[in-house]
Every structure is written in structure tokens, then in C-alpha cells.
Protein backbone atom coordinates (compact mmCIF):
# COMPACT_ATOMS: atom_id res chain seq x y z
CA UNK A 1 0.00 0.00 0.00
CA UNK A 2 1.50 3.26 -1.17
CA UNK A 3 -0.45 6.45 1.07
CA UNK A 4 0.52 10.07 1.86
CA UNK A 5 -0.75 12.59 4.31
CA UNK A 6 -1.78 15.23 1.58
CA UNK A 7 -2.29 18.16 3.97
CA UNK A 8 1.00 18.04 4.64
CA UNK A 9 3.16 17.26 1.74
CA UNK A 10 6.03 19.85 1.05
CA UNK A 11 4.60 20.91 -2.76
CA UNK A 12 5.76 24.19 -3.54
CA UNK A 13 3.76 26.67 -5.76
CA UNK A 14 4.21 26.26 -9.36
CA UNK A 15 6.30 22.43 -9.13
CA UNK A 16 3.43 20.06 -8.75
CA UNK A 17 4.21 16.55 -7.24
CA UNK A 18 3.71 13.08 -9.09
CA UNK A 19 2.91 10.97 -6.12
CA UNK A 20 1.90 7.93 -8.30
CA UNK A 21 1.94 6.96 -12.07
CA UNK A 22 1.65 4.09 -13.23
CA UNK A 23 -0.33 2.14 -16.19
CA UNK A 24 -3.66 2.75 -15.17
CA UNK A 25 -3.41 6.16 -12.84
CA UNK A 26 -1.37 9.19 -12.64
CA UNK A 27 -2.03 11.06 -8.92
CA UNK A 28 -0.59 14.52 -8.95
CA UNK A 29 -0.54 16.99 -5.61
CA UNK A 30 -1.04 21.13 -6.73
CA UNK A 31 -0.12 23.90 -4.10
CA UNK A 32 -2.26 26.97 -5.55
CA UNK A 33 -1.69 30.04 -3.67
CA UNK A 34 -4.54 32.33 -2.86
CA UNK A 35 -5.61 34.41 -6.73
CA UNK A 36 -3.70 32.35 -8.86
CA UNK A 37 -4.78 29.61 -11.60
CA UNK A 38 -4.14 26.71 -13.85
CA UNK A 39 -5.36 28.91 -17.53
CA UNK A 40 -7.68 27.24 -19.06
CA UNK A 41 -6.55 23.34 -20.29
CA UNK A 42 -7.26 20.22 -20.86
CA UNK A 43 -5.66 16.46 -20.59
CA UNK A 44 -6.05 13.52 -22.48
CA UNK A 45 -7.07 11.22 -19.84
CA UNK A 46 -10.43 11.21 -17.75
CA UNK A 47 -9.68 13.96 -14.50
CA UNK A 48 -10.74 13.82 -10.98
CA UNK A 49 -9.89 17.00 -9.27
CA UNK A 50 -9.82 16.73 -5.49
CA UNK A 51 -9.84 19.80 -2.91
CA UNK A 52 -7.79 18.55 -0.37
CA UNK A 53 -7.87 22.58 1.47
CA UNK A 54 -8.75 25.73 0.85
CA UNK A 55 -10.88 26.81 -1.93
CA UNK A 56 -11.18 27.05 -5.98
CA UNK A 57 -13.64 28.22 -8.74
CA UNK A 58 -13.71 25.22 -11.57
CA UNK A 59 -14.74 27.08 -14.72
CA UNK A 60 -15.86 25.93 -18.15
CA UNK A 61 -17.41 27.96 -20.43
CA UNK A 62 -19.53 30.33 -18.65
CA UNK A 63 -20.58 27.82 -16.00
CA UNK A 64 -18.51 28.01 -12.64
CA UNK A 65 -18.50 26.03 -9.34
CA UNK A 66 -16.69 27.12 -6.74
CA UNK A 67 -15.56 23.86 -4.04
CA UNK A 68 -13.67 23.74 -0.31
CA UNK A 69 -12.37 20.53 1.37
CA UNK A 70 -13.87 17.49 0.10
CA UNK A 71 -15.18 19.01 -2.91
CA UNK A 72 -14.70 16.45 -6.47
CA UNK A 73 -14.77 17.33 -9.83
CA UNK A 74 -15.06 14.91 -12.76
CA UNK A 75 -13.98 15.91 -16.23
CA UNK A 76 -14.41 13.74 -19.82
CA UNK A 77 -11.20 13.20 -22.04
CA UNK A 78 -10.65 16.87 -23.80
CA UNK A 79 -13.05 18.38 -21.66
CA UNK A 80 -11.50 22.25 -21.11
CA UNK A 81 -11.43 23.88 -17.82
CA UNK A 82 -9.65 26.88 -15.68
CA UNK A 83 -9.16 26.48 -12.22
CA UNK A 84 -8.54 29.29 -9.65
CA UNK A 85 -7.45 29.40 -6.08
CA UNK A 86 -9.85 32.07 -4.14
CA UNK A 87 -7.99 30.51 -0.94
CA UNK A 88 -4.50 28.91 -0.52
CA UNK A 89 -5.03 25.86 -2.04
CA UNK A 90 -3.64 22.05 -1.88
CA UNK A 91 -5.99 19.87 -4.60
CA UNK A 92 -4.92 16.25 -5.76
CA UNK A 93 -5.53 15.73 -9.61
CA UNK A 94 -6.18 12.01 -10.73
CA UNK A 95 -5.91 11.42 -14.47
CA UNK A 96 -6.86 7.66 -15.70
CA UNK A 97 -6.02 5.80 -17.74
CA UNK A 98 -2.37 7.08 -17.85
CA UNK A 99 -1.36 7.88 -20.14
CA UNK A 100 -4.02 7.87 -22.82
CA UNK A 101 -4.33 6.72 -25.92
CA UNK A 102 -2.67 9.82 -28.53
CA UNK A 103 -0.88 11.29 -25.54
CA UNK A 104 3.09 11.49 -26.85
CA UNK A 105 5.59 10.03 -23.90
């Protein structure tokens, strides 16, 4: 069993932190200060995005949700979205399968 205490990993703004990839997953931690973002993207794979603490507005399109602790996001293959720390922000991003079929190694 592989497990980390999220809340307190060491991820520095701006260098997020494989903690797992492997054939079927790829788990990545985000520290996203307080009025910052990821612009607006996109990933191959099927996303989860986790708040682990803090808070963020998920955008796509002109629909926006804004989540705390606990709060889970699900996104398609392709799917575009922005996401943007209103807090200080730790969030876990799970992308499956990894990596995806037409994503270049």
C-alpha cells in the first residue's frame, strides 16, 4: 500500500508533485496560492480534481463552481477547464487511464 498525508506534503507553488503513475493512474498533488490559476486546459485522460484545502472556482465555459475541502470534480477526455485558487489551495488531480491513448511520452 502506497499512502501520503496530503495536507502536509512539502509541494511548492508552481512544481506540482507526481505521487503515483503508473499504467492505469497518474495522482498529482497542486499547491495553488490564494488568486492564482491553472489557464484554461485540458488532458487527455479522464480527471478527478480533489480539494484537499482551501478553496477554488472550476470554470468551463460560462458555467462556474466554486468547491472547499472534500469538494470532487469529474472531467471527460478533452473536456477544457480553468481552475482558480480564491484561498491557498492544496488539490490532488487524478488522471486515468495514464497515459491515454494519442498522448506522446
Amino acid at each position: 500500500m502506497d499512502s501520503w498525508d496530503v495536507s502536509s506534503l512539502e509541494v511548492k507553488p508552481h512544481h506540482p508533485e507526481v505521487l503515483r503513475s503508473d499504467d492505469a493512474t497518474r495522482a498529482i498533488a497542486l499547491n495553488l496560492p490564494a488568486g492564482e490559476r491553472l489557464q484554461e486546459h485540458e488532458t487527455h485522460e479522464r480527471a478527478y480534481l480533489v480539494v484537499v484545502a482551501g478553496e477554488v472556482e472550476v470554470s468551463q465555459g460560462s458555467d462556474t463552481e466554486t468547491g472547499s475541502a472534500g469538494f470532487l470534480a469529474h472531467f471527460e477526455p478533452h473536456e477544457r477547464r480553468e481552475v482558480r485558487a480564491t484561498k491557498d489551495s492544496r488539490i490532488i488531480l487524478l488522471l486515468s487511464p495514464y497515459p491515454a491513448p494519442g498522448r506522446q511520452s
